[in-house]
C-alpha atoms as a PDB file:
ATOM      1  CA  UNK A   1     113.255  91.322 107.094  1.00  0.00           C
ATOM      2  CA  UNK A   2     113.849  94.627 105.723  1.00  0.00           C
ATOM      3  CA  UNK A   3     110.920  96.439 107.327  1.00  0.00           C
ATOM      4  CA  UNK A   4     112.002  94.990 111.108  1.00  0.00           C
ATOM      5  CA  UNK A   5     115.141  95.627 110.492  1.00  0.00           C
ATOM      6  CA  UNK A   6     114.017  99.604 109.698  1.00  0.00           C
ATOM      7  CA  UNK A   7     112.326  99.213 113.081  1.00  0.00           C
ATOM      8  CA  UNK A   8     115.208  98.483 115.289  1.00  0.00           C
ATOM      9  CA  UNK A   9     117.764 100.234 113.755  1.00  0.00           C
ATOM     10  CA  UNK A  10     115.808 103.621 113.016  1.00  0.00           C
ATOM     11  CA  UNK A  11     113.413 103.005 116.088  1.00  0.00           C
ATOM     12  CA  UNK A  12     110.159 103.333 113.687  1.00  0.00           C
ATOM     13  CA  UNK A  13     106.917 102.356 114.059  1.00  0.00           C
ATOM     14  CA  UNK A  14     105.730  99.430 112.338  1.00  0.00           C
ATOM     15  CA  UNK A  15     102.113 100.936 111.582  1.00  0.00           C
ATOM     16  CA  UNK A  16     102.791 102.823 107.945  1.00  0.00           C
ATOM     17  CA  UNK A  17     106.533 101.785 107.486  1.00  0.00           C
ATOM     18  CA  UNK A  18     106.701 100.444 104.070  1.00  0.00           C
ATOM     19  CA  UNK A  19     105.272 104.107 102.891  1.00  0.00           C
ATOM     20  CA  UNK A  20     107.163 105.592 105.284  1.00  0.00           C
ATOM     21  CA  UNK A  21     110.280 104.313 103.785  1.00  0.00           C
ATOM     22  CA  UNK A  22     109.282 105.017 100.242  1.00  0.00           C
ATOM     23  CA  UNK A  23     108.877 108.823 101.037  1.00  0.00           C
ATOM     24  CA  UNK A  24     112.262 108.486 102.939  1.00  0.00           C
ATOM     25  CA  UNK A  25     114.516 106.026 100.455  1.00  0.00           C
ATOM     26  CA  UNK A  26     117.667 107.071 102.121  1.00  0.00           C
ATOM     27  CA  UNK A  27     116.846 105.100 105.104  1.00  0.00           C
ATOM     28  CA  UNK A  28     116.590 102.417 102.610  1.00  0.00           C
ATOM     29  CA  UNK A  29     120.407 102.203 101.702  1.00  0.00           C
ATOM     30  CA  UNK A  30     121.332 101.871 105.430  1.00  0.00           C
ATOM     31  CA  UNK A  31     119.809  98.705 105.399  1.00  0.00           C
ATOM     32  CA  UNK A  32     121.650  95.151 104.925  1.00  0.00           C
ATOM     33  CA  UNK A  33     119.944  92.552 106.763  1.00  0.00           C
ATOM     34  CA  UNK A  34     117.917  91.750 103.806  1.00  0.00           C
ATOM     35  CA  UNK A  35     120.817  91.008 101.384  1.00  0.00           C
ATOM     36  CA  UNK A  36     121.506  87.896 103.722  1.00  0.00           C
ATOM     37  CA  UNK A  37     118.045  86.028 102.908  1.00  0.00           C
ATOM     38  CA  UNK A  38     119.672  84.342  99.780  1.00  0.00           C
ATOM     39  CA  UNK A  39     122.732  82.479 101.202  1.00  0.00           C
ATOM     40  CA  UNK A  40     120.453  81.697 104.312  1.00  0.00           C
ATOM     41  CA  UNK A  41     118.019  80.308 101.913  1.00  0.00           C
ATOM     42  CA  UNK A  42     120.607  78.417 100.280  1.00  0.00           C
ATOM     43  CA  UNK A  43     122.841  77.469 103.091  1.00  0.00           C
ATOM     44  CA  UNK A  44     118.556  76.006 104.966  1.00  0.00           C
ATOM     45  CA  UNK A  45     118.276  73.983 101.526  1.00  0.00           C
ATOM     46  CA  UNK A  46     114.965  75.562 101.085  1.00  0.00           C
ATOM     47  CA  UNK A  47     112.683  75.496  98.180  1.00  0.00           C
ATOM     48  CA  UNK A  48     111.649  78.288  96.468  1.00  0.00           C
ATOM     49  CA  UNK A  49     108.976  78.442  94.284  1.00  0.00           C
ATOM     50  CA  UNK A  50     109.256  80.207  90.949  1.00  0.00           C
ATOM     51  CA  UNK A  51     106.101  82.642  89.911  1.00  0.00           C
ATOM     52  CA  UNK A  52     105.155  81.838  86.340  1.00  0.00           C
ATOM     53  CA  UNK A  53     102.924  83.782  84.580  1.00  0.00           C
ATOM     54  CA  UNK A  54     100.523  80.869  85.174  1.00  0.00           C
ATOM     55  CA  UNK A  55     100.629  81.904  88.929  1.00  0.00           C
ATOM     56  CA  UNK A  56     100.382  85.446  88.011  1.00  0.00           C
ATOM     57  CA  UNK A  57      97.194  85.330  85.807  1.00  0.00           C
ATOM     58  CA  UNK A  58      95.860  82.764  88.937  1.00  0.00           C
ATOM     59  CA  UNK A  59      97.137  85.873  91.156  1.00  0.00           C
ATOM     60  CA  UNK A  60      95.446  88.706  89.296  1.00  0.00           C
ATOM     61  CA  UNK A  61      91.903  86.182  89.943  1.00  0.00           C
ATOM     62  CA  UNK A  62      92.958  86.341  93.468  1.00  0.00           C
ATOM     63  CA  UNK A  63      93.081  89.776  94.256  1.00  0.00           C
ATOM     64  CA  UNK A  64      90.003  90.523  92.394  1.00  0.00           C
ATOM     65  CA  UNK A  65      87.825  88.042  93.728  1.00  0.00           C
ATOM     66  CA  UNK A  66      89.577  88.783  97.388  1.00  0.00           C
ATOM     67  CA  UNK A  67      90.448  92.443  97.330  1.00  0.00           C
ATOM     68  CA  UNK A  68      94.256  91.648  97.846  1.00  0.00           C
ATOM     69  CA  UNK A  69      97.077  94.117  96.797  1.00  0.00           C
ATOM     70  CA  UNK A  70      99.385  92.133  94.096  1.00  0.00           C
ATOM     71  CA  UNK A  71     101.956  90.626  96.555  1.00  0.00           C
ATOM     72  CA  UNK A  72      99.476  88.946  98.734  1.00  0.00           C
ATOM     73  CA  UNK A  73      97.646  87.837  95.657  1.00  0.00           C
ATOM     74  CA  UNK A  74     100.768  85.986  94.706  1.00  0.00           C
ATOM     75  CA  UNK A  75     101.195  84.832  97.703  1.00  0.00           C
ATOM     76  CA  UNK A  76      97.570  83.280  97.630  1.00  0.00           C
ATOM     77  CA  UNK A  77      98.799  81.739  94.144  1.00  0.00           C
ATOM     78  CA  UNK A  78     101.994  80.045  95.372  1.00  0.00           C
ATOM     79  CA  UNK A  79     100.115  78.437  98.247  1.00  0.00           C
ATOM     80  CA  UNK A  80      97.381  77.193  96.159  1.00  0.00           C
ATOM     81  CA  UNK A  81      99.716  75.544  93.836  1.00  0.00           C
ATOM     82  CA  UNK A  82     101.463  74.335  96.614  1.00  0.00           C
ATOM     83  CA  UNK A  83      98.398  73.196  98.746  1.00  0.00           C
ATOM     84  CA  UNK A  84      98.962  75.065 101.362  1.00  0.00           C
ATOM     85  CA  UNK A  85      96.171  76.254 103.970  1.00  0.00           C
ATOM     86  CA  UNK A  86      98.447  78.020 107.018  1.00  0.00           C
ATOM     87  CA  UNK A  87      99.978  81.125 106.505  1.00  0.00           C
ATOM     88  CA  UNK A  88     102.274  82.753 109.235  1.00  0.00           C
ATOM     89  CA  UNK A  89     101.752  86.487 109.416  1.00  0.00           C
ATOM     90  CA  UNK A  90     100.554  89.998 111.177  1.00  0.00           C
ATOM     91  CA  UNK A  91      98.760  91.448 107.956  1.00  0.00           C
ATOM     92  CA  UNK A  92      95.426  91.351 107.943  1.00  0.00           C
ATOM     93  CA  UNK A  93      94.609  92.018 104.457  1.00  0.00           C
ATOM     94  CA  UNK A  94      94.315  87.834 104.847  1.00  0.00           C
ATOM     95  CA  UNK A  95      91.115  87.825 106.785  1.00  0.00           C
ATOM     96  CA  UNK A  96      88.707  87.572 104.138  1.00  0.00           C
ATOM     97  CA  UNK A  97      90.053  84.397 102.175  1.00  0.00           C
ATOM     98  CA  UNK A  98      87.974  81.450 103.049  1.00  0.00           C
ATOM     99  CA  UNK A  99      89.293  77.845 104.018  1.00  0.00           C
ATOM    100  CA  UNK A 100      92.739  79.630 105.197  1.00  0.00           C
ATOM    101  CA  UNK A 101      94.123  79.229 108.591  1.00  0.00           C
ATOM    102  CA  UNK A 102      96.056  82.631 109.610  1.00  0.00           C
ATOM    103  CA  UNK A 103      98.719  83.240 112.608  1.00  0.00           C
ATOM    104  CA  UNK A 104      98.915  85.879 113.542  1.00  0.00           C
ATOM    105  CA  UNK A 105     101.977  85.927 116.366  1.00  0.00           C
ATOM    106  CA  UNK A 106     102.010  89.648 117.306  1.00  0.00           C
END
């Protein structure tokens, strides 16, 4: 949410943005949109998983044995736990896990 919202309101490109924004943190504090995701969460009744450190050590198997960065490693680990074999997204860093059915809705 953060990262689109940085697109619309600064009129950045997508490709890049999450360094981008690093390098340029003041753009950072102009964003809000994100601090709205817990009382939607809440308010949609949705679960949440908690990461344990049993889906972390699962995680850091993940991202060896896939070549995944540490977020979509844990990502990996919560939908394994969970059983889950679709995942909704535009990264590709996905591709290479087997048995896992990507959208990609660009």
């Amino acid at each position: 949410m953060m990262l689109a919202e940085a697109v619309q309101q600064h009129h950045l490109d997508h490709r890049g943005l999450a360094h981008r924004l690093q390098r340029h943190r003041e753009l950072i504090a102009e964003l809000s949109e994100h601090r709205r995701v817990p009382r939607l969460i809440q308010a949609l009744s949705m679960y949440v998983e908690p990461v344990t450190l049993a889906l972390l050590e699962r995680a850091a198997d993940l991202s060896r044995q896939y070549l995944l960065l540490t977020n979509d490693a844990v990502t990996m680990a919560v939908m394994e736990c969970l059983r889950l074999s679709c995942l909704v997204t535009n990264d590709d860093n996905f591709d290479a896990v087997p048995n896992l059915f990507v959208w990609k809705p660009r």
